[in-house]
C-alpha atoms as a PDB file:
ATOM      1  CA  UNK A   1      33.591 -16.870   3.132  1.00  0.00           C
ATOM      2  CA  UNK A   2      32.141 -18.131   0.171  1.00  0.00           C
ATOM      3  CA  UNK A   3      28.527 -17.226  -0.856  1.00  0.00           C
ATOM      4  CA  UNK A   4      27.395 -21.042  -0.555  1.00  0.00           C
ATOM      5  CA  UNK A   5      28.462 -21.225   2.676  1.00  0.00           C
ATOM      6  CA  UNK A   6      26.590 -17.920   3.662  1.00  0.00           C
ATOM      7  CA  UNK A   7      22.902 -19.130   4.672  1.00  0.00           C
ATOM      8  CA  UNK A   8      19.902 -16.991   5.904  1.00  0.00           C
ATOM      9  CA  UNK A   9      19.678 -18.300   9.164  1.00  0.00           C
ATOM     10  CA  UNK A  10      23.277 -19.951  10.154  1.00  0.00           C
ATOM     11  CA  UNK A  11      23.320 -22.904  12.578  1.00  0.00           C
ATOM     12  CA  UNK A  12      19.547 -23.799  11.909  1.00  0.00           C
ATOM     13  CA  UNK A  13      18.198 -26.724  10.761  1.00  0.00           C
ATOM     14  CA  UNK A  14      18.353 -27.686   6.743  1.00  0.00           C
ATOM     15  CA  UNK A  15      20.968 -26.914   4.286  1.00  0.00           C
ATOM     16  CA  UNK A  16      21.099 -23.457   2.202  1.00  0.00           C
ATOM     17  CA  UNK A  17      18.279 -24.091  -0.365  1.00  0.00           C
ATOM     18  CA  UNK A  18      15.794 -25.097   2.260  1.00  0.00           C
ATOM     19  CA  UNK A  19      16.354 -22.171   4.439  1.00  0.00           C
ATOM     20  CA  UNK A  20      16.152 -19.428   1.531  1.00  0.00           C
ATOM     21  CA  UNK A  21      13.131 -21.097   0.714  1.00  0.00           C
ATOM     22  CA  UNK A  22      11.946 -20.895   4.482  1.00  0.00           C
ATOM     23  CA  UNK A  23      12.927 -17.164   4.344  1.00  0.00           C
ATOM     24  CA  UNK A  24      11.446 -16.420   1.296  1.00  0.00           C
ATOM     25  CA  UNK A  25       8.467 -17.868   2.762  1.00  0.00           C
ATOM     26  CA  UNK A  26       8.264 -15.856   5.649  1.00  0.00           C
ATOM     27  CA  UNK A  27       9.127 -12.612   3.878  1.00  0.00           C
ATOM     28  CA  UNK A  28       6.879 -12.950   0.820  1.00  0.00           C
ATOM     29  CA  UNK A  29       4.144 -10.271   1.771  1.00  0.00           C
ATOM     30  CA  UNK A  30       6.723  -7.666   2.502  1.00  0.00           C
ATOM     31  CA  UNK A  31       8.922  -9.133  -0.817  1.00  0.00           C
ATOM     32  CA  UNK A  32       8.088  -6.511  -3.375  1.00  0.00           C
ATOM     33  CA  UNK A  33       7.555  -3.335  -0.894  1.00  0.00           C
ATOM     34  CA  UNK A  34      11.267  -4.085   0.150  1.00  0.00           C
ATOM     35  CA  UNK A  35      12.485  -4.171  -2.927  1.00  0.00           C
ATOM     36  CA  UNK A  36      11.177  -0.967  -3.979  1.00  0.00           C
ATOM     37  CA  UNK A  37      12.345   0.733  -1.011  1.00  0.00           C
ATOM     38  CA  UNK A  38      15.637  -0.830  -0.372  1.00  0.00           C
ATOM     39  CA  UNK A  39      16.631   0.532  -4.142  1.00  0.00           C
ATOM     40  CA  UNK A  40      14.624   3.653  -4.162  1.00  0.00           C
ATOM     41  CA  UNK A  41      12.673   2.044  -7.320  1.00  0.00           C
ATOM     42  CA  UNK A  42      15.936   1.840  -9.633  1.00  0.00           C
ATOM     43  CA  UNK A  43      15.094  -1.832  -9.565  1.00  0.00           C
ATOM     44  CA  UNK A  44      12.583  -1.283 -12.205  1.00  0.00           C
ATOM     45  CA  UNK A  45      14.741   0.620 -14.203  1.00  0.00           C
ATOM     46  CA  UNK A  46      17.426  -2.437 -13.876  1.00  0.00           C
ATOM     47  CA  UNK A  47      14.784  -4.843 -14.796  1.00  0.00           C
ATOM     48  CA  UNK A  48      14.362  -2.778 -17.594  1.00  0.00           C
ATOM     49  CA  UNK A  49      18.071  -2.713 -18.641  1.00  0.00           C
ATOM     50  CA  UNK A  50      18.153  -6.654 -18.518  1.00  0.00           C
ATOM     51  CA  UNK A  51      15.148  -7.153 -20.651  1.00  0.00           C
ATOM     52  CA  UNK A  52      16.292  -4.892 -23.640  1.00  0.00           C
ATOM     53  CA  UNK A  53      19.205  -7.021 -24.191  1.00  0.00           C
ATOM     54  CA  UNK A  54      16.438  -9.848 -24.857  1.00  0.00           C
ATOM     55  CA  UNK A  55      15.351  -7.880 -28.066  1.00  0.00           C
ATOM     56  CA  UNK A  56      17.539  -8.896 -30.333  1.00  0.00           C
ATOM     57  CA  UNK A  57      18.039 -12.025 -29.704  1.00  0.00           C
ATOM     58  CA  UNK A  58      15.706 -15.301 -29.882  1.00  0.00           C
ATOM     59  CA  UNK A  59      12.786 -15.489 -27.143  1.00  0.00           C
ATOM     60  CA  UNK A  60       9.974 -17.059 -28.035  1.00  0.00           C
ATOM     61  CA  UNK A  61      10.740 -19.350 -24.918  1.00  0.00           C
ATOM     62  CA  UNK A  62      11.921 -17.727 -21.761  1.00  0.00           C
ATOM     63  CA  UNK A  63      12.952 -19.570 -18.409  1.00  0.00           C
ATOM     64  CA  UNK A  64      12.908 -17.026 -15.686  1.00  0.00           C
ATOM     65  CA  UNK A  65      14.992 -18.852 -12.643  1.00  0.00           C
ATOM     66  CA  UNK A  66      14.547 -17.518  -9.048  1.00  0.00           C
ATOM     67  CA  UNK A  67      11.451 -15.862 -10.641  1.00  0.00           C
ATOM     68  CA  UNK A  68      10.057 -14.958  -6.859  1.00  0.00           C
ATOM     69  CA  UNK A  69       6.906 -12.459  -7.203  1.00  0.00           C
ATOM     70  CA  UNK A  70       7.314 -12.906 -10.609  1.00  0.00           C
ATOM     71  CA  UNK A  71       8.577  -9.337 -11.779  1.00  0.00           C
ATOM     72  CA  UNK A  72      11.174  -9.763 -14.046  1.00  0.00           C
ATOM     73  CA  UNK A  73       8.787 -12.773 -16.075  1.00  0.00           C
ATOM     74  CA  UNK A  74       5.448  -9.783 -16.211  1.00  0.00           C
ATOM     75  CA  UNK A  75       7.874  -7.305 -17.988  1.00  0.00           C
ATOM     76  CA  UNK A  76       9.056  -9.771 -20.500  1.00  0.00           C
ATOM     77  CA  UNK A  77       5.743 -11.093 -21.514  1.00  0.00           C
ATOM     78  CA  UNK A  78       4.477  -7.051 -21.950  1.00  0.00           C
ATOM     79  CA  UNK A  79       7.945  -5.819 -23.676  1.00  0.00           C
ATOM     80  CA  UNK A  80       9.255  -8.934 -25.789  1.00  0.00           C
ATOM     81  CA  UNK A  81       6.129 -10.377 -26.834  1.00  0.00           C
ATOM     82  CA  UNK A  82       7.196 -14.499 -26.358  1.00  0.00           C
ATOM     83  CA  UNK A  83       5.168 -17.289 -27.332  1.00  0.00           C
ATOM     84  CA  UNK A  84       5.563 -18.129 -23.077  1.00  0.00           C
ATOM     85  CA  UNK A  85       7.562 -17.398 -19.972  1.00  0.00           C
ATOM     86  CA  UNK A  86       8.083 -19.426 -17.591  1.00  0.00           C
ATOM     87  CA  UNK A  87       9.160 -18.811 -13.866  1.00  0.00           C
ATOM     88  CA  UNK A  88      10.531 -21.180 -11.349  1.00  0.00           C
ATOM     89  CA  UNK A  89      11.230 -20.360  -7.829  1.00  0.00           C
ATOM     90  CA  UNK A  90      11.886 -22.388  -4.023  1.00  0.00           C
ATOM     91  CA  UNK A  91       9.251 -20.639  -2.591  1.00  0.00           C
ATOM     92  CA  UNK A  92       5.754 -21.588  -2.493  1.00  0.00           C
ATOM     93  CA  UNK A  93       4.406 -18.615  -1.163  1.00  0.00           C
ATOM     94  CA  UNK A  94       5.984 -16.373  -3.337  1.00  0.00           C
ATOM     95  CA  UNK A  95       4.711 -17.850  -6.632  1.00  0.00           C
ATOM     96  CA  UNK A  96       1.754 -17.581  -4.603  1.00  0.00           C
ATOM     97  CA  UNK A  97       1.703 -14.115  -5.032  1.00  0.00           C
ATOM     98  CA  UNK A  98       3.354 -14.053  -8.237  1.00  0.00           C
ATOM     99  CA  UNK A  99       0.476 -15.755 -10.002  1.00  0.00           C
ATOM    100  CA  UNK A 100      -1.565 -13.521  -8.705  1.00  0.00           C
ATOM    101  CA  UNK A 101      -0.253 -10.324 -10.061  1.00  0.00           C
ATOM    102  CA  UNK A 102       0.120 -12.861 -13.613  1.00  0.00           C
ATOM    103  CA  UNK A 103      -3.538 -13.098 -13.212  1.00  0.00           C
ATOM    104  CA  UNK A 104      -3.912  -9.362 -12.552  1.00  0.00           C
ATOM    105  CA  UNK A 105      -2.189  -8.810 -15.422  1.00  0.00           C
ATOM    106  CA  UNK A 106      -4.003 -10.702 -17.807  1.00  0.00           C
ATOM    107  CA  UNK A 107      -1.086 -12.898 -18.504  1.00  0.00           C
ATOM    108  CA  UNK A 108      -1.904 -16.333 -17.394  1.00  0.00           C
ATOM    109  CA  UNK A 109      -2.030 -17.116 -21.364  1.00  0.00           C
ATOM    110  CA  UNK A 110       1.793 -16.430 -21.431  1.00  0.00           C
ATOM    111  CA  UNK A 111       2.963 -16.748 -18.111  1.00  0.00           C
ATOM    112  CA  UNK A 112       3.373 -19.979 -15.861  1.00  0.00           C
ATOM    113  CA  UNK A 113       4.813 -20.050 -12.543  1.00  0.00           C
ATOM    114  CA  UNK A 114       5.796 -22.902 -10.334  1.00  0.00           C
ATOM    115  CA  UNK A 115       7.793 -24.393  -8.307  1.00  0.00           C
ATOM    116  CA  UNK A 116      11.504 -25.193  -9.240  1.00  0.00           C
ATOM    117  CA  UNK A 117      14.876 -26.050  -8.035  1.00  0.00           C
ATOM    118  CA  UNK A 118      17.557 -23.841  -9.528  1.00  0.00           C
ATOM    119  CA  UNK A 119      20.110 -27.320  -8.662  1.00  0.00           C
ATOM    120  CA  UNK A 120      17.692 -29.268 -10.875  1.00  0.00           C
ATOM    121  CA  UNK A 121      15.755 -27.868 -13.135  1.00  0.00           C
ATOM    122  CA  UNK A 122      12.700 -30.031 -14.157  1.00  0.00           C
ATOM    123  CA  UNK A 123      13.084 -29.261 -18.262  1.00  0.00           C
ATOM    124  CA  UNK A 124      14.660 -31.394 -20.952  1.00  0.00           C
ATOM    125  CA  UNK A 125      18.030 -30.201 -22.703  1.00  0.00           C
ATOM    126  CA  UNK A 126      18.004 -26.941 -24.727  1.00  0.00           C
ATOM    127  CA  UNK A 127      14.316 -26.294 -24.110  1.00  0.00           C
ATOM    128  CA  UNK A 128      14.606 -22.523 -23.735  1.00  0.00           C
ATOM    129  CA  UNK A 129      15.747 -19.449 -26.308  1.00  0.00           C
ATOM    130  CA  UNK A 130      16.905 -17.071 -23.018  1.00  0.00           C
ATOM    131  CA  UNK A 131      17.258 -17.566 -19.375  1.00  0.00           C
ATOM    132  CA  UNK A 132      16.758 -14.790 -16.701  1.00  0.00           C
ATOM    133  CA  UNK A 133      17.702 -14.378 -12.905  1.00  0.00           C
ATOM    134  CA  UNK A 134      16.936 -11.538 -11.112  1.00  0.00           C
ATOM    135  CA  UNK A 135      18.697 -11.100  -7.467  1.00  0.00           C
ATOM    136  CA  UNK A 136      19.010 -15.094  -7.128  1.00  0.00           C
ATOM    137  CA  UNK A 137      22.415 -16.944  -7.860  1.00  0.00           C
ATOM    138  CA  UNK A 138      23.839 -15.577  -4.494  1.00  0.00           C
ATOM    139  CA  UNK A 139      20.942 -17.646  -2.839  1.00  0.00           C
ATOM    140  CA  UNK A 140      22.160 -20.811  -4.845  1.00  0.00           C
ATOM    141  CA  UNK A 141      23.516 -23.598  -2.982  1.00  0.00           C
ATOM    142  CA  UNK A 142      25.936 -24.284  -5.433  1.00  0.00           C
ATOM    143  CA  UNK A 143      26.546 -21.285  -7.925  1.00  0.00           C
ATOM    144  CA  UNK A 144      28.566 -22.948 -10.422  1.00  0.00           C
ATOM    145  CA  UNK A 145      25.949 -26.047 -10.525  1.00  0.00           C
ATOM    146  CA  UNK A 146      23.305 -23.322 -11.416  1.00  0.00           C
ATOM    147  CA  UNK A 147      25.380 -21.899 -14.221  1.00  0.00           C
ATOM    148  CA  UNK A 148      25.493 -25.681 -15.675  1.00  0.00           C
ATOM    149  CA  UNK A 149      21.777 -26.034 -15.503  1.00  0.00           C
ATOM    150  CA  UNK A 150      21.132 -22.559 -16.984  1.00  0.00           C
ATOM    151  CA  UNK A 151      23.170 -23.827 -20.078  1.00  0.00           C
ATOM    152  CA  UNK A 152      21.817 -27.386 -20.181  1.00  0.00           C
ATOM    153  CA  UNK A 153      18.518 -25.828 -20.520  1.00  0.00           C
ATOM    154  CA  UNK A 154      19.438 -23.210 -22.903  1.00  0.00           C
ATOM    155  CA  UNK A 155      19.419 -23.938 -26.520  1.00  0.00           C
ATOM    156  CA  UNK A 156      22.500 -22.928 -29.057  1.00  0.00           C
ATOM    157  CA  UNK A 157      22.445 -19.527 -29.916  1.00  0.00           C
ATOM    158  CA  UNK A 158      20.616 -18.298 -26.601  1.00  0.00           C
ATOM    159  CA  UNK A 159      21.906 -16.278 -23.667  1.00  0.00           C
ATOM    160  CA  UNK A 160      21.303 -16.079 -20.301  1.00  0.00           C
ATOM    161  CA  UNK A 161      21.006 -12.812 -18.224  1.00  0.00           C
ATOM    162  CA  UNK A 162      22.051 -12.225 -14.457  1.00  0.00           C
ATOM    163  CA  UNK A 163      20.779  -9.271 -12.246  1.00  0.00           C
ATOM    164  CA  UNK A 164      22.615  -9.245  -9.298  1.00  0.00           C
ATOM    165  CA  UNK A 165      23.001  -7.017  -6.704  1.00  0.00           C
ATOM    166  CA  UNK A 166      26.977  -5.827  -6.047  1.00  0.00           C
ATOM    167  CA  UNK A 167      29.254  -3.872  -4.161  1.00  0.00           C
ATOM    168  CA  UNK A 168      30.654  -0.900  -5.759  1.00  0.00           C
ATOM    169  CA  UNK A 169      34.278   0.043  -5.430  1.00  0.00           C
ATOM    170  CA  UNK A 170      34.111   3.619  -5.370  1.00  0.00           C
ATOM    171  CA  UNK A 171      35.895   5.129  -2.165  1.00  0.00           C
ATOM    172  CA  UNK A 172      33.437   7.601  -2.157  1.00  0.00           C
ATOM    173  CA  UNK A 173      30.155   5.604  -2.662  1.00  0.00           C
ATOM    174  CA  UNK A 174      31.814   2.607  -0.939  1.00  0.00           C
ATOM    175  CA  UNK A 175      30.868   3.952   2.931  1.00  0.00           C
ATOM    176  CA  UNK A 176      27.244   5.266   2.274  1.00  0.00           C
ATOM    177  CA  UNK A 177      26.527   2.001   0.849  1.00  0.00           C
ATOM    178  CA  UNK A 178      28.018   0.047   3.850  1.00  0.00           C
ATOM    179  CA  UNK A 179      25.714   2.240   6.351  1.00  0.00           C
ATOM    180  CA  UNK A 180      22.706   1.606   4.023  1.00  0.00           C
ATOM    181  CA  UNK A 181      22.844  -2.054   3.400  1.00  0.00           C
ATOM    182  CA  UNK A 182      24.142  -3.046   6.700  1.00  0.00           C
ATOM    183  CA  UNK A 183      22.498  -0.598   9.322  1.00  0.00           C
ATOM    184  CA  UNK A 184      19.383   1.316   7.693  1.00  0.00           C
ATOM    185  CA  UNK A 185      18.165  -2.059   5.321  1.00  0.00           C
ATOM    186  CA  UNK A 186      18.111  -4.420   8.316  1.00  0.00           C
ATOM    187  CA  UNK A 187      16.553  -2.376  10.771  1.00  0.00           C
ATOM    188  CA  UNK A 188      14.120  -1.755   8.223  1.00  0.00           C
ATOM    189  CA  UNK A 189      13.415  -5.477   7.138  1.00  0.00           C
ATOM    190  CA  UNK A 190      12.933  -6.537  10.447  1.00  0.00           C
ATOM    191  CA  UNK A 191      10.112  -3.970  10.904  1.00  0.00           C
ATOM    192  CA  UNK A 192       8.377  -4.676   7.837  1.00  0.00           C
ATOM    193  CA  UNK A 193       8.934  -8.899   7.384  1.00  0.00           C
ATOM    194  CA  UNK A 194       9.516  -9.298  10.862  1.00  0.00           C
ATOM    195  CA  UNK A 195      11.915 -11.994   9.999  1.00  0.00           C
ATOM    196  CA  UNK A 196      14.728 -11.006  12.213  1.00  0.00           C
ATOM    197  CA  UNK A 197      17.428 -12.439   9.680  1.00  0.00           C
ATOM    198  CA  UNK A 198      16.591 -12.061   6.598  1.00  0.00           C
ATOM    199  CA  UNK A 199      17.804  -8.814   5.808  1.00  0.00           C
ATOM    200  CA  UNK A 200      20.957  -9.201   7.400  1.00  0.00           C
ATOM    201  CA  UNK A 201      21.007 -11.778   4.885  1.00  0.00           C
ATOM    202  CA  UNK A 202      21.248 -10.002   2.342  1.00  0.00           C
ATOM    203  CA  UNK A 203      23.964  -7.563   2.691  1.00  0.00           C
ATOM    204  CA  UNK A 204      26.262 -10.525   4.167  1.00  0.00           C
ATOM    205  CA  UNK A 205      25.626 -12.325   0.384  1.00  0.00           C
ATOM    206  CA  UNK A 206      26.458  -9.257  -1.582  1.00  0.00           C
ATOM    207  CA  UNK A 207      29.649  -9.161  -0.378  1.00  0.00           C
ATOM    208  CA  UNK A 208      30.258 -12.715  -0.587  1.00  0.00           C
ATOM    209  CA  UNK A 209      29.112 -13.540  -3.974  1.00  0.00           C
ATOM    210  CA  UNK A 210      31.586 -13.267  -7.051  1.00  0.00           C
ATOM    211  CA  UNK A 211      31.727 -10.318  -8.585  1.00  0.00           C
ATOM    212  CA  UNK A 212      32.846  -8.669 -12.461  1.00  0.00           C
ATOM    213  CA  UNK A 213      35.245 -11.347 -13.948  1.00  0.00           C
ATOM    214  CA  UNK A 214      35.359 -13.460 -11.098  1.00  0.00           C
ATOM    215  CA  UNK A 215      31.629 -14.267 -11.571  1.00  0.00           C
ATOM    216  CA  UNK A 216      32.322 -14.340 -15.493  1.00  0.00           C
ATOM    217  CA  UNK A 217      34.746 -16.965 -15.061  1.00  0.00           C
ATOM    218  CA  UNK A 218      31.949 -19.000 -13.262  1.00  0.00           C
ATOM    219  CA  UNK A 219      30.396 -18.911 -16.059  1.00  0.00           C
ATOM    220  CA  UNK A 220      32.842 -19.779 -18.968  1.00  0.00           C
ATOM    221  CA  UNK A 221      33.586 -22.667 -16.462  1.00  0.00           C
ATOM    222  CA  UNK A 222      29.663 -23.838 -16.670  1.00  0.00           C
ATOM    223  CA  UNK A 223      30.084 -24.170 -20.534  1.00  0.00           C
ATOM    224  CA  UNK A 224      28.998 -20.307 -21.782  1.00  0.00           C
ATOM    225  CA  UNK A 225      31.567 -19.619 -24.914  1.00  0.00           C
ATOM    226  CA  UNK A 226      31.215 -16.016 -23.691  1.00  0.00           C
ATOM    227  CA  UNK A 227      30.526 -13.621 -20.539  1.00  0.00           C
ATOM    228  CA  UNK A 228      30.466 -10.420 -19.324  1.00  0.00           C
ATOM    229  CA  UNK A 229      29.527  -7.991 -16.574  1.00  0.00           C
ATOM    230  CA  UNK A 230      28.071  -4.489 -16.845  1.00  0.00           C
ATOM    231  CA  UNK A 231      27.910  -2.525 -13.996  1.00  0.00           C
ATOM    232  CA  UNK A 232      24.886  -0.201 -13.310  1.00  0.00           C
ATOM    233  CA  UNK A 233      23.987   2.921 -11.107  1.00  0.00           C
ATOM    234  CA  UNK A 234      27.434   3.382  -9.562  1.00  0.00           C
ATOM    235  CA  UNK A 235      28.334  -0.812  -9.262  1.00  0.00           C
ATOM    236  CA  UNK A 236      25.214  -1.334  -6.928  1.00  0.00           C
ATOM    237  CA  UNK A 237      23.880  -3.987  -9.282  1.00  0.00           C
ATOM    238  CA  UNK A 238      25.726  -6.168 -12.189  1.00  0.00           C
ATOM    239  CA  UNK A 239      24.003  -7.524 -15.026  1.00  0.00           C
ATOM    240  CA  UNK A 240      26.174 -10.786 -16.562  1.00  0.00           C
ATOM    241  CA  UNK A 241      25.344 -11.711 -19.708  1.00  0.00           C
ATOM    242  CA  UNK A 242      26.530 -15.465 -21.144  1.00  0.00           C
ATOM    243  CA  UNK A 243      26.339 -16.758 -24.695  1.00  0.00           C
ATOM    244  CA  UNK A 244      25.716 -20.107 -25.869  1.00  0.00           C
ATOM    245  CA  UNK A 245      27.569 -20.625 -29.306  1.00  0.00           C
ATOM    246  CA  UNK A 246      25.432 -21.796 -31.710  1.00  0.00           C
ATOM    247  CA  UNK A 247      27.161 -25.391 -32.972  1.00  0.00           C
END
């Protein structure tokens, strides 16, 4: 099935971005515990990975889709030093938080959150040097329509980068994995959100969303002159890179 089609709480009223947003919503006080424990902390570490390939490139202006909590945007105003990062996200309650921890942070100077649909992003052509996404295009209700917005938004010359979780292919990693994500994560989730769905979710749209070259093509079909896909920590996670040529 494709990941479009996946959604977080089947049969239920509204289409796929209204019910991530609904689950997001219901999940965002347990958001950022999960994520530390459902990766053992290497998410930090990946979110570290992604922003060093910002570096040496232009960033004065970063767009940070699917920016949830608001991770991912906090560690590229600290480690790339832009003139402003900006996050966009479905859910209300988790920018919420997020602008909390901006506050925290003493960021607010640099860093604006708000709400934003990935579909339609409310900025004019080629506004931003870089785009980020952290753990979001599976959630998109239309993943090559996101790609197109990512590079209508992106000016010549700029990049976008994709952290996504993945499935690896390793025989021998390929069973613990299964067990983890689809048994241990779950029963987990629902103790801690107590949404009962959403982190069967989640496994369900790693395995559905396009993966290596097959999300790479995506991407070279949204307009990017160039993509690729690096694999981290044994294929759990995928960053994707895509270029836009400078004309």
């Amino acid at each position: 099935m494709d990941v479009e089609n996946i959604t977080p709480y089947g049969g239920a009223p509204g289409d796929k971005s209204q019910q991530v947003r609904d689950m997001f919503d219901n999940i965002a006080p347990a958001y950022d515990f999960m994520n530390r424990a459902m990766t053992l902390g290497i998410d930090r570490l990946w979110r570290r990975r992604a922003v060093r390939m910002l570096r040496d490139c232009p960033h004065d202006d970063i767009l940070d889709i699917a920016t949830g909590t608001g991770d991912l945007a906090i560690r590229m105003a600290r480690e790339l030093d832009p003139i402003a990062v900006t996050g966009v996200d479905l859910s209300e309650k988790m920018i919420e938080i997020g602008r909390e921890k901006v506050e925290k942070e003493n960021l607010s100077e640099i860093v604006a959150l708000g709400i934003g649909d990935c579909m339609l992003l409310p900025f004019t052509d080629e506004s931003f040097d870089a785009v980020t996404c952290a753990y979001g295009v599976r959630n998109f209700a239309d993943l090559a329509a996101g790609y197109r917005e990512m590079y209508r938004v992106l000016r010549p010359g700029g990049r976008v980068i994709i952290l996504e979780l993945s499935t690896p292919v390793s025989g021998i990693v390929k069973p613990f994995y299964n067990l983890y994500t689809r048994h241990v994560i779950p029963t987990v989730g629902r103790m801690v959100s107590k949404d009962v769905r959403a982190y069967s979710y989640l496994p369900e749209s790693i395995a559905a969303v396009p993966q290596g070259s097959a999300m790479t093509d995506i991407m070279i079909g949204a307009g990017f002159d160039s993509a690729r896909a690096i694999p981290l920590t044994l294929g759990v996670c995928t960053i994707y890179e895509g270029i836009k040529a400078d004309r």
